[in-house]
Protein backbone atom coordinates (compact mmCIF):
# COMPACT_ATOMS: atom_id res chain seq x y z
CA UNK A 1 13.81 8.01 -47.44
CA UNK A 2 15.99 5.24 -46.32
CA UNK A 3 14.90 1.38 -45.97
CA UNK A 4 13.63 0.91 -42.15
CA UNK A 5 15.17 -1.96 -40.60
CA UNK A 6 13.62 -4.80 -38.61
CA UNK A 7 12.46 -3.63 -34.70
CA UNK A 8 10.94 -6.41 -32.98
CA UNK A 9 10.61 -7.51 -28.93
CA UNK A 10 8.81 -8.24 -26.64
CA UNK A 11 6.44 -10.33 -29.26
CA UNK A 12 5.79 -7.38 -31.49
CA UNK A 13 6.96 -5.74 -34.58
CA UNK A 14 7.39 -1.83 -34.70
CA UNK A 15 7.53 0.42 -37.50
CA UNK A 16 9.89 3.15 -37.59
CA UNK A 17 8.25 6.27 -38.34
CA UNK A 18 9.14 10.26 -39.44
CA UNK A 19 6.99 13.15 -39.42
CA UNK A 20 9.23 16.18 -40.67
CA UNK A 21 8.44 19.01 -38.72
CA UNK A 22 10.17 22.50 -38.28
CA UNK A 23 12.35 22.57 -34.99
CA UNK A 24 11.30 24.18 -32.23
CA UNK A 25 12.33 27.58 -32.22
CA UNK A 26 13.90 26.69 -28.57
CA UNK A 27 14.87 23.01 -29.98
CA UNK A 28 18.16 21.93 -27.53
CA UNK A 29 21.14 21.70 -29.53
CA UNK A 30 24.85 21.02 -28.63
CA UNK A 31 24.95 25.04 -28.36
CA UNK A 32 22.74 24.73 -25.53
CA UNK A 33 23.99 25.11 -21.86
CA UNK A 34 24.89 21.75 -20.98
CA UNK A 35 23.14 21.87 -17.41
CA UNK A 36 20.20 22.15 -19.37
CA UNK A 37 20.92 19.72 -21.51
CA UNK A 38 21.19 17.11 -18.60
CA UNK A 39 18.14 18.11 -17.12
CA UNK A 40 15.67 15.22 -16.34
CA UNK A 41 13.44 14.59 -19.82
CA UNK A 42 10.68 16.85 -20.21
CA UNK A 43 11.77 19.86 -17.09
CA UNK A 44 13.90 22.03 -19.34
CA UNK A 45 12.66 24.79 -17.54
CA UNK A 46 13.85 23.85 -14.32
CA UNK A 47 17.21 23.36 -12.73
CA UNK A 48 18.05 19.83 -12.08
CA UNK A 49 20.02 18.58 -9.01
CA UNK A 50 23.26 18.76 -10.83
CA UNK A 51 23.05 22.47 -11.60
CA UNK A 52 22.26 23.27 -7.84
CA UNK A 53 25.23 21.39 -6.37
CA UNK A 54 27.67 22.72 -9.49
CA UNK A 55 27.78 26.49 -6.76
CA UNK A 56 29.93 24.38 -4.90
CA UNK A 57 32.86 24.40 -6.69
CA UNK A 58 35.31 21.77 -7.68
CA UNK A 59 36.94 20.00 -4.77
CA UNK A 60 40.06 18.38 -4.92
CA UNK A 61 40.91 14.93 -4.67
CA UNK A 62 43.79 15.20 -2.21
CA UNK A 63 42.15 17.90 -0.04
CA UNK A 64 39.45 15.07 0.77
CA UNK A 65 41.62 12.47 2.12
């Protein structure tokens, strides 16, 4: 294991800490869909705001002037 370095605010000192674990077997990855992956932390399993408005379509710059 590495050295831990220094993590201190707000008047405290932290400790850096790892627990080795197996991934989950639906861990995200950079294979994953990338509207999931920009989800908002924790609601994977449902479609953000992003992912809604991306079944409009790209518009064009110079068609919106």
């Amino acid at each position: 294991m590495e050295p831990r370095r220094p993590l201190v605010f707000s008047d405290f000192s932290y400790t850096e800490m790892l627990i080795p674990t197996e991934p989950h077997p639906n861990a995200l990855s950079l294979e994953s869909d990338p509207y999931v992956l920009i989800r908002p932390e924790g609601r994977w399993d449902t479609p953000g705001i992003l992912e809604k408005s991306s079944s409009r379509g790209v518009c064009n710059a110079a068609d919106a002037r």
